[in-house]
PDB file of N, CA and C in Angstrom:
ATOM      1  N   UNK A   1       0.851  -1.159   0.000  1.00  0.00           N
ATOM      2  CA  UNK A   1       0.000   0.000   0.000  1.00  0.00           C
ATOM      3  C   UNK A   1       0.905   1.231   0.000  1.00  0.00           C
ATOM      4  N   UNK A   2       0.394   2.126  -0.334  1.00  0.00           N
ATOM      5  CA  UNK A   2       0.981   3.576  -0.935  1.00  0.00           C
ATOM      6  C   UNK A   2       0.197   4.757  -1.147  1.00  0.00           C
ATOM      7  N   UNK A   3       0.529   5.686  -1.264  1.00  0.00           N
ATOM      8  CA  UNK A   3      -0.036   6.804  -1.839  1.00  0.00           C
ATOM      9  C   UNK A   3       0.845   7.832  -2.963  1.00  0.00           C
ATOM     10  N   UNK A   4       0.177   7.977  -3.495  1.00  0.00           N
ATOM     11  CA  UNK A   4       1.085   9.439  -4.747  1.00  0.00           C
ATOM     12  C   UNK A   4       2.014  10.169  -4.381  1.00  0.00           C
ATOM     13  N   UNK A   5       1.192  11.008  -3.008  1.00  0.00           N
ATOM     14  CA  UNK A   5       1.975  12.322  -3.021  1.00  0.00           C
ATOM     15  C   UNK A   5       2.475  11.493  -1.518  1.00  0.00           C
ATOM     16  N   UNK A   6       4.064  11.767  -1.213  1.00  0.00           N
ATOM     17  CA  UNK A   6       4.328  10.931   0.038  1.00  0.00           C
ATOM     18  C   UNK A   6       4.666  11.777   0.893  1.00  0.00           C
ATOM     19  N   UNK A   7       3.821  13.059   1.083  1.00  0.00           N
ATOM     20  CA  UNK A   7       3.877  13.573   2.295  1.00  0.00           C
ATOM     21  C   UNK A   7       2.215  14.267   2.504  1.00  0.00           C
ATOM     22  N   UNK A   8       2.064  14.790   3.906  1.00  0.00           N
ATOM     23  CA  UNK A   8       1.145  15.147   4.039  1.00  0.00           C
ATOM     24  C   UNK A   8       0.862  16.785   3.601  1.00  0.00           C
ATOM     25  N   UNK A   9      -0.246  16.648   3.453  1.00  0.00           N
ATOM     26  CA  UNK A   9      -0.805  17.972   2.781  1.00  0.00           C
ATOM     27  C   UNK A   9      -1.332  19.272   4.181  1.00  0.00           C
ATOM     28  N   UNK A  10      -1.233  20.364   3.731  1.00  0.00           N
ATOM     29  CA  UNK A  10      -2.127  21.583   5.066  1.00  0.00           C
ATOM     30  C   UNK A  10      -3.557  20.668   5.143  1.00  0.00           C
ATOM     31  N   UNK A  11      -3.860  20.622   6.123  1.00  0.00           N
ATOM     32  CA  UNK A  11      -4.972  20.339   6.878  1.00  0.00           C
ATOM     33  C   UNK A  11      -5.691  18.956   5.773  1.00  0.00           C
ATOM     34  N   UNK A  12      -5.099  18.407   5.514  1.00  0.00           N
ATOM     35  CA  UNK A  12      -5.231  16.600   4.926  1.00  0.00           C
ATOM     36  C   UNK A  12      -6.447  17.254   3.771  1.00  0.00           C
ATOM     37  N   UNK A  13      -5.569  18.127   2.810  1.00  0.00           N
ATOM     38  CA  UNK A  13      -6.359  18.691   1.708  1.00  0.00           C
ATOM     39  C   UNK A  13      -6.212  18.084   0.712  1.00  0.00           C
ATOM     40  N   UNK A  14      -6.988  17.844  -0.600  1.00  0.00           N
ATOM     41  CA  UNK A  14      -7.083  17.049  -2.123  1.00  0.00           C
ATOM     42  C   UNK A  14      -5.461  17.088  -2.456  1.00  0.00           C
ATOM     43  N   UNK A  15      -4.376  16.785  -2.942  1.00  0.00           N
ATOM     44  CA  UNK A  15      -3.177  17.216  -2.972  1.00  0.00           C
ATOM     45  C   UNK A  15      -3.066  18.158  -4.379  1.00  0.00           C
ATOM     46  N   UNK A  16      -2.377  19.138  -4.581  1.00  0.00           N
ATOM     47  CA  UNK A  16      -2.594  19.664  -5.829  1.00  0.00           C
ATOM     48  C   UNK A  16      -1.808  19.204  -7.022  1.00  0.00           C
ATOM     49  N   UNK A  17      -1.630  19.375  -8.200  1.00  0.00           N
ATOM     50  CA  UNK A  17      -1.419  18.837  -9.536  1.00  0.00           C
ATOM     51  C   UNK A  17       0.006  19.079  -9.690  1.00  0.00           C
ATOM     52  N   UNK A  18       0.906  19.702  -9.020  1.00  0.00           N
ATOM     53  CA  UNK A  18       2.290  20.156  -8.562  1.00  0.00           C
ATOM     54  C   UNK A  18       2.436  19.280  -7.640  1.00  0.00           C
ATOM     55  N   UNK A  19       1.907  18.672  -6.415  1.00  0.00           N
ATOM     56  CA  UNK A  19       2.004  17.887  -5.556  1.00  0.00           C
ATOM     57  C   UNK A  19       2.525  16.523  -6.359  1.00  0.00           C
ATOM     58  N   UNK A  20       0.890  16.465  -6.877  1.00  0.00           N
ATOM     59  CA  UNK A  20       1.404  14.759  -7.848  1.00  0.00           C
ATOM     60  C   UNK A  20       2.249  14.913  -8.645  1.00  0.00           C
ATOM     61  N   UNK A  21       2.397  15.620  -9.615  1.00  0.00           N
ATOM     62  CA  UNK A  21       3.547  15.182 -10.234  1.00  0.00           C
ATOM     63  C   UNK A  21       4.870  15.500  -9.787  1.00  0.00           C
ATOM     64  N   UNK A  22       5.204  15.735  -8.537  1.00  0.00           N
ATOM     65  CA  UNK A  22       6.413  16.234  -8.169  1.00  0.00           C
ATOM     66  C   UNK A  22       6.971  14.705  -7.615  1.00  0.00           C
ATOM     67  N   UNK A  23       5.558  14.315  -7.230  1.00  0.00           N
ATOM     68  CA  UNK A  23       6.220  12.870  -6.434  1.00  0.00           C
ATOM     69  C   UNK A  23       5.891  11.477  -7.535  1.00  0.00           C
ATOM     70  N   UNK A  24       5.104  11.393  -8.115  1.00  0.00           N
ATOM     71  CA  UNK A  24       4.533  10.317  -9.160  1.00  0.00           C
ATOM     72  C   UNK A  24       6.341  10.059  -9.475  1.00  0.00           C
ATOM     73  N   UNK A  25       7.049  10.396 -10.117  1.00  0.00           N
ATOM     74  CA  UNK A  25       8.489   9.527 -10.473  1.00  0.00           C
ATOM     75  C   UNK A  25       8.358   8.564  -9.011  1.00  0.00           C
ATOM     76  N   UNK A  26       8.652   9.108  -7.968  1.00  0.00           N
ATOM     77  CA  UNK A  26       8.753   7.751  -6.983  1.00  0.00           C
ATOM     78  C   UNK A  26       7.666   7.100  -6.797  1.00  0.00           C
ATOM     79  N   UNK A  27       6.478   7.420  -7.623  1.00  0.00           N
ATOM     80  CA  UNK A  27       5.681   5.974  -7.143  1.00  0.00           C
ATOM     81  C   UNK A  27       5.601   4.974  -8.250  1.00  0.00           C
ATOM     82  N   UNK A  28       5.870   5.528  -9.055  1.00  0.00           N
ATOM     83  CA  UNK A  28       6.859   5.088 -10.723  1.00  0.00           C
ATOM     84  C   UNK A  28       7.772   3.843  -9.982  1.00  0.00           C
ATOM     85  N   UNK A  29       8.924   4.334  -9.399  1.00  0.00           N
ATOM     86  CA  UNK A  29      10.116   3.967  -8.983  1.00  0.00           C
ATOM     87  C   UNK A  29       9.667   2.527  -7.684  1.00  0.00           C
ATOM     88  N   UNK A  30       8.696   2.883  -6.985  1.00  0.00           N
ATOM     89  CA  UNK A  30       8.363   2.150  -6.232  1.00  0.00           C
ATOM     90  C   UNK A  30       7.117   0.638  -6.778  1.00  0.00           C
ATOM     91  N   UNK A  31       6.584   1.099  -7.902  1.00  0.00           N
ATOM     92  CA  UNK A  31       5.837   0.441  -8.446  1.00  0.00           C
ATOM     93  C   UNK A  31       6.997  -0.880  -9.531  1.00  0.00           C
ATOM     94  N   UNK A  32       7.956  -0.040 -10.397  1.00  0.00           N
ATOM     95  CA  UNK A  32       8.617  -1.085 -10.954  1.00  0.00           C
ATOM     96  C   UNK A  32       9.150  -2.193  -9.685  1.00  0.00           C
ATOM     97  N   UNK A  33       9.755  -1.373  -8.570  1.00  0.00           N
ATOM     98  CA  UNK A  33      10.544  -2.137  -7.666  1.00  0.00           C
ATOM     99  C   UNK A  33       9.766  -3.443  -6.765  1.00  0.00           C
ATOM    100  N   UNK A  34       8.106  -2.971  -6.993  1.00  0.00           N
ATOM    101  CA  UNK A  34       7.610  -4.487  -6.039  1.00  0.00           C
ATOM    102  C   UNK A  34       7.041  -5.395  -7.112  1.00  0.00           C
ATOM    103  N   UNK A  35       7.110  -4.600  -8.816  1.00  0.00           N
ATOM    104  CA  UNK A  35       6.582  -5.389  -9.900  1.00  0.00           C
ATOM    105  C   UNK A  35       4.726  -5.972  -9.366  1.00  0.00           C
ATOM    106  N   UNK A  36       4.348  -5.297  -9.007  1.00  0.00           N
ATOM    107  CA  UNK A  36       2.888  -6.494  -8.956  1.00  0.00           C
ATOM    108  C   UNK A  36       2.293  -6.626 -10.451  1.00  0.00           C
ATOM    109  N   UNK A  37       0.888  -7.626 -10.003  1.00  0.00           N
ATOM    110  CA  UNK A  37       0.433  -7.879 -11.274  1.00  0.00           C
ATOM    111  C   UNK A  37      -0.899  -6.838 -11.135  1.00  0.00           C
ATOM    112  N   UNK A  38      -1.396  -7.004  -9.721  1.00  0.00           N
ATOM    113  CA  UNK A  38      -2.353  -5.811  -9.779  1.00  0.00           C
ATOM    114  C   UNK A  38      -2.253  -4.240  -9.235  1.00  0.00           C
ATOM    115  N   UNK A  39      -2.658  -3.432  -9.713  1.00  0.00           N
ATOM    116  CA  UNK A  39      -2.669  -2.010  -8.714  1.00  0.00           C
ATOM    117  C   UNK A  39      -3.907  -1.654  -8.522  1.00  0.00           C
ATOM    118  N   UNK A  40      -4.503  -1.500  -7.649  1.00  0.00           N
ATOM    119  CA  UNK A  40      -5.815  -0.875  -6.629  1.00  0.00           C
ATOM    120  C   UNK A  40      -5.834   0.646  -6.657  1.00  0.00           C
ATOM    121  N   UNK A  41      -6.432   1.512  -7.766  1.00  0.00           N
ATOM    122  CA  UNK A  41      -6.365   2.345  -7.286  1.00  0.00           C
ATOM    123  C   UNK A  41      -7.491   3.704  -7.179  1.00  0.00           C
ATOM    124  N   UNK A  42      -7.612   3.934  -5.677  1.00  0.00           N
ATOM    125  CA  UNK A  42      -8.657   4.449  -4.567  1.00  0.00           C
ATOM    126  C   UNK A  42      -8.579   5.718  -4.674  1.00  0.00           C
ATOM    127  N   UNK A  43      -9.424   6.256  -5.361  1.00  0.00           N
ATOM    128  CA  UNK A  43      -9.986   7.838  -5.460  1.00  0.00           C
ATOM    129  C   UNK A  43      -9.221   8.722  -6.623  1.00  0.00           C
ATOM    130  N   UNK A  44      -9.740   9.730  -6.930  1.00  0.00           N
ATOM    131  CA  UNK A  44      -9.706  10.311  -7.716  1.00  0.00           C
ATOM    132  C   UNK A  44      -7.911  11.085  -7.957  1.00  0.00           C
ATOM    133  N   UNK A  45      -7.553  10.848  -7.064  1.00  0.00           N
ATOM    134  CA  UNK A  45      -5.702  11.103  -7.218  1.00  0.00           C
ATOM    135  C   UNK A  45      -5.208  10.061  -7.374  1.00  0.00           C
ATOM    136  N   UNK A  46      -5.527   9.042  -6.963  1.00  0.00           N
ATOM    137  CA  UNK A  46      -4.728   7.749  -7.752  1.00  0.00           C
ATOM    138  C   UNK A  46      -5.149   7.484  -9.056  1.00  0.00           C
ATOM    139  N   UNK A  47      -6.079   7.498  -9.522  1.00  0.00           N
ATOM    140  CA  UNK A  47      -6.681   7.233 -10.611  1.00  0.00           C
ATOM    141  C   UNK A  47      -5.490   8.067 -12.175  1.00  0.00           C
ATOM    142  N   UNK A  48      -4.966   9.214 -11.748  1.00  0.00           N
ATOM    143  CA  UNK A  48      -3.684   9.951 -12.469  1.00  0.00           C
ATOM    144  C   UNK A  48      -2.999   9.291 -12.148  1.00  0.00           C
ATOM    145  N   UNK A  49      -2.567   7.560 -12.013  1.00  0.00           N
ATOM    146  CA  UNK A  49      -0.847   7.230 -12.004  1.00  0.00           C
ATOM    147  C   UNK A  49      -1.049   6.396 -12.932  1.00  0.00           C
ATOM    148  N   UNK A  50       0.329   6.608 -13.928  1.00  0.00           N
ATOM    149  CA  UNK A  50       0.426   6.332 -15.191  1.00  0.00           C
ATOM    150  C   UNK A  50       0.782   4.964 -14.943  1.00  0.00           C
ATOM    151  N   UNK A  51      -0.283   4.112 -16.210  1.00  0.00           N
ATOM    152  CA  UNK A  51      -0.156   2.724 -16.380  1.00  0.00           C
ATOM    153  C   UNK A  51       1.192   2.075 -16.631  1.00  0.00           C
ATOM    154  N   UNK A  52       1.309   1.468 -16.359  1.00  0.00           N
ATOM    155  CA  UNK A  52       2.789   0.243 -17.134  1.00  0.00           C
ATOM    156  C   UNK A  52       2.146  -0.746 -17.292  1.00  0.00           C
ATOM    157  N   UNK A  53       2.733  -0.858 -18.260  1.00  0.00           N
ATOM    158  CA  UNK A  53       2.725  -2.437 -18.960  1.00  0.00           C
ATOM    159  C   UNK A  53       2.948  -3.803 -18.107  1.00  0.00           C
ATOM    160  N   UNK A  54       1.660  -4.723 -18.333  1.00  0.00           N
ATOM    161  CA  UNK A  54       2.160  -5.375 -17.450  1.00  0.00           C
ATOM    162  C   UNK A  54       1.276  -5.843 -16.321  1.00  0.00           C
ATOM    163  N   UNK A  55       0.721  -4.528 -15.946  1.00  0.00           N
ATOM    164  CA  UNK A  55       0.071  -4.629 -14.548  1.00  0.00           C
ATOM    165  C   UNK A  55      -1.435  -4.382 -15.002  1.00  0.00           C
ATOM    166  N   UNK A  56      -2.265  -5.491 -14.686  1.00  0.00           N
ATOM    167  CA  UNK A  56      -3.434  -4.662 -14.017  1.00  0.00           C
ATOM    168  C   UNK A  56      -4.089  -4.236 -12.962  1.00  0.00           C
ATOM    169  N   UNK A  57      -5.078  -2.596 -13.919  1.00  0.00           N
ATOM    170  CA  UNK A  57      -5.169  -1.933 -12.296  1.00  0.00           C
ATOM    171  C   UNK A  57      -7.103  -1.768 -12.339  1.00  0.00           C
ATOM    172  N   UNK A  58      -6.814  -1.426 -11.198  1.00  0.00           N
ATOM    173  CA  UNK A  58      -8.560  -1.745 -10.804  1.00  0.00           C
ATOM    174  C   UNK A  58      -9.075   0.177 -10.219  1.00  0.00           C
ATOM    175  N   UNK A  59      -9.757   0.877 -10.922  1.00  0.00           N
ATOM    176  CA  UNK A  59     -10.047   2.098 -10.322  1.00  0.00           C
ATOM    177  C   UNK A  59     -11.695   1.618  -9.526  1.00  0.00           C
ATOM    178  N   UNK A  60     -10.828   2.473  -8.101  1.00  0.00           N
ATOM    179  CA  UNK A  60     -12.661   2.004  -7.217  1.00  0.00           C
ATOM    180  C   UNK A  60     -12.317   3.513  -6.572  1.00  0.00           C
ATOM    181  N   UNK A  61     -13.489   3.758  -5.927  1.00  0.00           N
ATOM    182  CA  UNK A  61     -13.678   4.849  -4.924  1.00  0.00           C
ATOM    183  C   UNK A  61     -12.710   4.972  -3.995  1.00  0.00           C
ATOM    184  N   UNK A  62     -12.543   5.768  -3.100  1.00  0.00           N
ATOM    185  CA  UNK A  62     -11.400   5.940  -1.750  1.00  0.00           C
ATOM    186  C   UNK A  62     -12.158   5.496  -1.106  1.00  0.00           C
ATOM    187  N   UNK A  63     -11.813   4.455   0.072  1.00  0.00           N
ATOM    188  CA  UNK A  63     -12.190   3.766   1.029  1.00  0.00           C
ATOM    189  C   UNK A  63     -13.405   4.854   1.964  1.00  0.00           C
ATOM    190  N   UNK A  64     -12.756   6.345   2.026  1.00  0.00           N
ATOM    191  CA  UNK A  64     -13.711   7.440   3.004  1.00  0.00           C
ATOM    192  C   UNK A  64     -14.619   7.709   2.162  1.00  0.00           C
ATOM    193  N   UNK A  65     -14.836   7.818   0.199  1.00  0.00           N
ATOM    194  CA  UNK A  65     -16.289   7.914  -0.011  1.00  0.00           C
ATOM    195  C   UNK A  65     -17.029   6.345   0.014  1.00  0.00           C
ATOM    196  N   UNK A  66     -16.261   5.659  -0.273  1.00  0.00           N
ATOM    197  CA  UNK A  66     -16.896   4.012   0.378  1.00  0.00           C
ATOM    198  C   UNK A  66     -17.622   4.135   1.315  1.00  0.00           C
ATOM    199  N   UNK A  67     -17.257   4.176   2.419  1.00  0.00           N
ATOM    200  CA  UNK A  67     -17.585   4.444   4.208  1.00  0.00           C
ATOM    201  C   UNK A  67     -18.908   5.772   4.203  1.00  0.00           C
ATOM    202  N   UNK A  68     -19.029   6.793   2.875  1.00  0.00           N
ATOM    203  CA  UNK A  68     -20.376   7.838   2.985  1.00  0.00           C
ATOM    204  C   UNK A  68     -21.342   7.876   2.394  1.00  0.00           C
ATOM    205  N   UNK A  69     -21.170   7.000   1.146  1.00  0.00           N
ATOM    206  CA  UNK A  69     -22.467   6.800  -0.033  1.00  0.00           C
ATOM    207  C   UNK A  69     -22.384   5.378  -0.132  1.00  0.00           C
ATOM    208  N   UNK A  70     -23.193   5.045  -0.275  1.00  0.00           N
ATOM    209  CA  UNK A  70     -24.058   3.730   0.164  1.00  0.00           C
ATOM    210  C   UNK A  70     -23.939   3.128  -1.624  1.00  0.00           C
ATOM    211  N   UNK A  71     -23.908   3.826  -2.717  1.00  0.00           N
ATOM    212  CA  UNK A  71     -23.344   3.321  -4.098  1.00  0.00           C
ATOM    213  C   UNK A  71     -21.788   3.184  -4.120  1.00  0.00           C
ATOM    214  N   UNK A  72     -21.204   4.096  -3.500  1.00  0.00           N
ATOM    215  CA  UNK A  72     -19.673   4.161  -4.105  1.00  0.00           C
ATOM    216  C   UNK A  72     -19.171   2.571  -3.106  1.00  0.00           C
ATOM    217  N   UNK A  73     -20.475   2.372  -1.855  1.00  0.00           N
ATOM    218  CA  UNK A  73     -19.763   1.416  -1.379  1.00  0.00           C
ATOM    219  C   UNK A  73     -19.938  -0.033  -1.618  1.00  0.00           C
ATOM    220  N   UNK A  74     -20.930   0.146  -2.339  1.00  0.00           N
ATOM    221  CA  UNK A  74     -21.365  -1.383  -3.329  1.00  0.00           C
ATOM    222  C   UNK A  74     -20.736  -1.627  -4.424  1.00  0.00           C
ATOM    223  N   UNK A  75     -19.872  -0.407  -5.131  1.00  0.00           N
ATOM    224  CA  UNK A  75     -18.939  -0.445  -6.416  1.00  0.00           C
ATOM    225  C   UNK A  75     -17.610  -1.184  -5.457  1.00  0.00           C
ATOM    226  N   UNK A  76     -17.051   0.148  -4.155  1.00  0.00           N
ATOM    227  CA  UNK A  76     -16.082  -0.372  -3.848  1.00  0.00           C
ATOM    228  C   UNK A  76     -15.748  -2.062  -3.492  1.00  0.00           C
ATOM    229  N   UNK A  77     -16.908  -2.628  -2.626  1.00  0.00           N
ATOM    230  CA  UNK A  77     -17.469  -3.972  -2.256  1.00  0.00           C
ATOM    231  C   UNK A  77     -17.023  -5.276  -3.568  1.00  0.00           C
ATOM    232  N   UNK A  78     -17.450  -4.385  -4.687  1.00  0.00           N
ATOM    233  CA  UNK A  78     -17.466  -5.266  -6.094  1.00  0.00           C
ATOM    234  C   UNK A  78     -16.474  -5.320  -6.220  1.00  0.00           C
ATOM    235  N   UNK A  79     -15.805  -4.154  -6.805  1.00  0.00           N
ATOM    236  CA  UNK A  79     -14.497  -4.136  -7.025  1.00  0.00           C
ATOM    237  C   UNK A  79     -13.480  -4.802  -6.210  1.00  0.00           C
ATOM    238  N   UNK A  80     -13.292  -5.100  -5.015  1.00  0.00           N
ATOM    239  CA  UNK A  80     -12.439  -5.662  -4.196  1.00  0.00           C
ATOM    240  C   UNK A  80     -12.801  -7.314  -4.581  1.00  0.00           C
ATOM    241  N   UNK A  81     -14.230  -7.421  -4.616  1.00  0.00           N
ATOM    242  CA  UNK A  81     -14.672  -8.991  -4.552  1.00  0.00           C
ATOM    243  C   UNK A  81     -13.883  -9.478  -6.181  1.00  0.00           C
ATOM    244  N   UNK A  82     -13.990  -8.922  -7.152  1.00  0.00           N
ATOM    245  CA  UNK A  82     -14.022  -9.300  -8.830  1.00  0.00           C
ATOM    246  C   UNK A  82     -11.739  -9.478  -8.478  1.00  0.00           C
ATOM    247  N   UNK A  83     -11.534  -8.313  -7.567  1.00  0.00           N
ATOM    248  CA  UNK A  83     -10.036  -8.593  -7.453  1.00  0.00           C
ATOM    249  C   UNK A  83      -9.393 -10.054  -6.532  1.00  0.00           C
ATOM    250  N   UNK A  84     -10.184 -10.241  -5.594  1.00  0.00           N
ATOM    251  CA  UNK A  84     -10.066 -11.796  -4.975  1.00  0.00           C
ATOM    252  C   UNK A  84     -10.192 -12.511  -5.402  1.00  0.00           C
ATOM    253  N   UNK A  85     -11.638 -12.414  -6.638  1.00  0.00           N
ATOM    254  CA  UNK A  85     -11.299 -13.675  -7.531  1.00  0.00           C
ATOM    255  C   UNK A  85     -10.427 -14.021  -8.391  1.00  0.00           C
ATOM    256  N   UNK A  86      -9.324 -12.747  -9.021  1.00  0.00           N
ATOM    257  CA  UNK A  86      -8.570 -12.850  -9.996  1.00  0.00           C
ATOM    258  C   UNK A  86      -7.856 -13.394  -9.110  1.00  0.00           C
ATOM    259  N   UNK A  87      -7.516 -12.906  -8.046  1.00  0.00           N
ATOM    260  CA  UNK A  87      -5.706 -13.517  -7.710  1.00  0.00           C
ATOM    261  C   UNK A  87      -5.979 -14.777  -7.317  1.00  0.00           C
ATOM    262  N   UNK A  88      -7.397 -15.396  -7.065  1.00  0.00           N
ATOM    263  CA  UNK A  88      -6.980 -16.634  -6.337  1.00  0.00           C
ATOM    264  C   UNK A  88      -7.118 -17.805  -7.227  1.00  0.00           C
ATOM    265  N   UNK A  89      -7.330 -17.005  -8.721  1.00  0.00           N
ATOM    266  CA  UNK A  89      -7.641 -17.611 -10.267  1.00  0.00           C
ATOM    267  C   UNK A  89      -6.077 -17.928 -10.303  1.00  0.00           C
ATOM    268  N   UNK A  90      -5.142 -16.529 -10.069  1.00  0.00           N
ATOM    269  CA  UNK A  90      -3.754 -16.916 -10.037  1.00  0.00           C
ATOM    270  C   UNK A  90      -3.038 -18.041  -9.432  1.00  0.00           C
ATOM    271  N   UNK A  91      -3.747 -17.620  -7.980  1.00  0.00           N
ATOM    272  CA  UNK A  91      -3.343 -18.794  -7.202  1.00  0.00           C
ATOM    273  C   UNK A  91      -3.151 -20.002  -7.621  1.00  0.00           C
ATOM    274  N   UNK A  92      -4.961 -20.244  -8.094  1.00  0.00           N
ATOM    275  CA  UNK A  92      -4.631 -21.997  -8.039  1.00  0.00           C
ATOM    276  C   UNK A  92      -3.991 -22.494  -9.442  1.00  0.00           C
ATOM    277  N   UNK A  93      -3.776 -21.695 -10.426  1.00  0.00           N
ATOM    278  CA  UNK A  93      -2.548 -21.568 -11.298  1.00  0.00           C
ATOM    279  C   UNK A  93      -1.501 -22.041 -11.351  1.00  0.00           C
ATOM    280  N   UNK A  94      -0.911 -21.233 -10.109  1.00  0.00           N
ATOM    281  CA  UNK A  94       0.281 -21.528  -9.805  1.00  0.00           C
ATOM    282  C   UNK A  94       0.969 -19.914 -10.216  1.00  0.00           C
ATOM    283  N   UNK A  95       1.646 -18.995  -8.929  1.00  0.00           N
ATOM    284  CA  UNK A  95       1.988 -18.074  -9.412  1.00  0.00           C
ATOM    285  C   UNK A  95       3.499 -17.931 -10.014  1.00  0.00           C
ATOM    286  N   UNK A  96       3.832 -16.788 -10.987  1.00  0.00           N
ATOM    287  CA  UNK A  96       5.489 -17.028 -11.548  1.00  0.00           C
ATOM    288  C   UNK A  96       6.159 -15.898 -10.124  1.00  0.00           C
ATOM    289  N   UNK A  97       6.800 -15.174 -10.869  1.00  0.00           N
ATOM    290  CA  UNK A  97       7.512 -14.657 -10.016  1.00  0.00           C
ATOM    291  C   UNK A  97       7.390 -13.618  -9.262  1.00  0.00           C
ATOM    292  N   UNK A  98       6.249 -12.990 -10.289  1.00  0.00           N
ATOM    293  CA  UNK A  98       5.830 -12.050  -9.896  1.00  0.00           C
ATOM    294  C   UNK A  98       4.856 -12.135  -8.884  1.00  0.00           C
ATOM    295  N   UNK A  99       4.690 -10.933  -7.726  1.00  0.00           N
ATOM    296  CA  UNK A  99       3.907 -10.632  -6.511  1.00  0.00           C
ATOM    297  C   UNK A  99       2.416 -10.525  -7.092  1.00  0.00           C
ATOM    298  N   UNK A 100       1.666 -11.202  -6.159  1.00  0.00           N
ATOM    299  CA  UNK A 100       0.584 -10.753  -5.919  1.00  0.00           C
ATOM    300  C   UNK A 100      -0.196  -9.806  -5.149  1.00  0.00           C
TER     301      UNK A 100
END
């Protein structure tokens, strides 16, 4: 688990568009380095981190509009469930080298 911008913002505000891209190279950098096959990614600032090849990624709500609207939390619900089934599709596969 991770976030974009890797520091905290004035008063835990949206981060701004200078924020992300100042830090996105290290989540770049941190993303080649654990290689997964999936990326999870929760709300509308993750949703701007650039794809690689390779990985798939799953866009769902942020866990806090999950937890306030009663839709975003039946998408989020789905979305997590449709991702358990992939990896454990992997699982009984047999996984290569790459992380799950």
């Amino acid at each position: 688990m991770t976030n974009v911008v890797k520091e905290s913002t004035p008063n835990n505000r949206k981060p701004t568009v200078e924020e992300t891209r100042r830090w996105m190279p290290y989540l770049v950098a941190e993303i080649n380095r654990v290689e997964p096959r999936f990326i999870v990614l929760m709300g509308q600032v993750a949703w701007k981190t650039p794809r690689l090849k390779g990985i798939e990624y799953v866009e769902t709500y942020h866990p806090t509009a999950a937890m306030r609207f009663p839709k975003a939390s039946q998408k989020f619900l789905a979305d997590f469930g449709a991702l358990k089934d992939k990896v454990a599709a992997i699982n009984d596969r047999g996984s290569g080298a790459r992380k799950v």
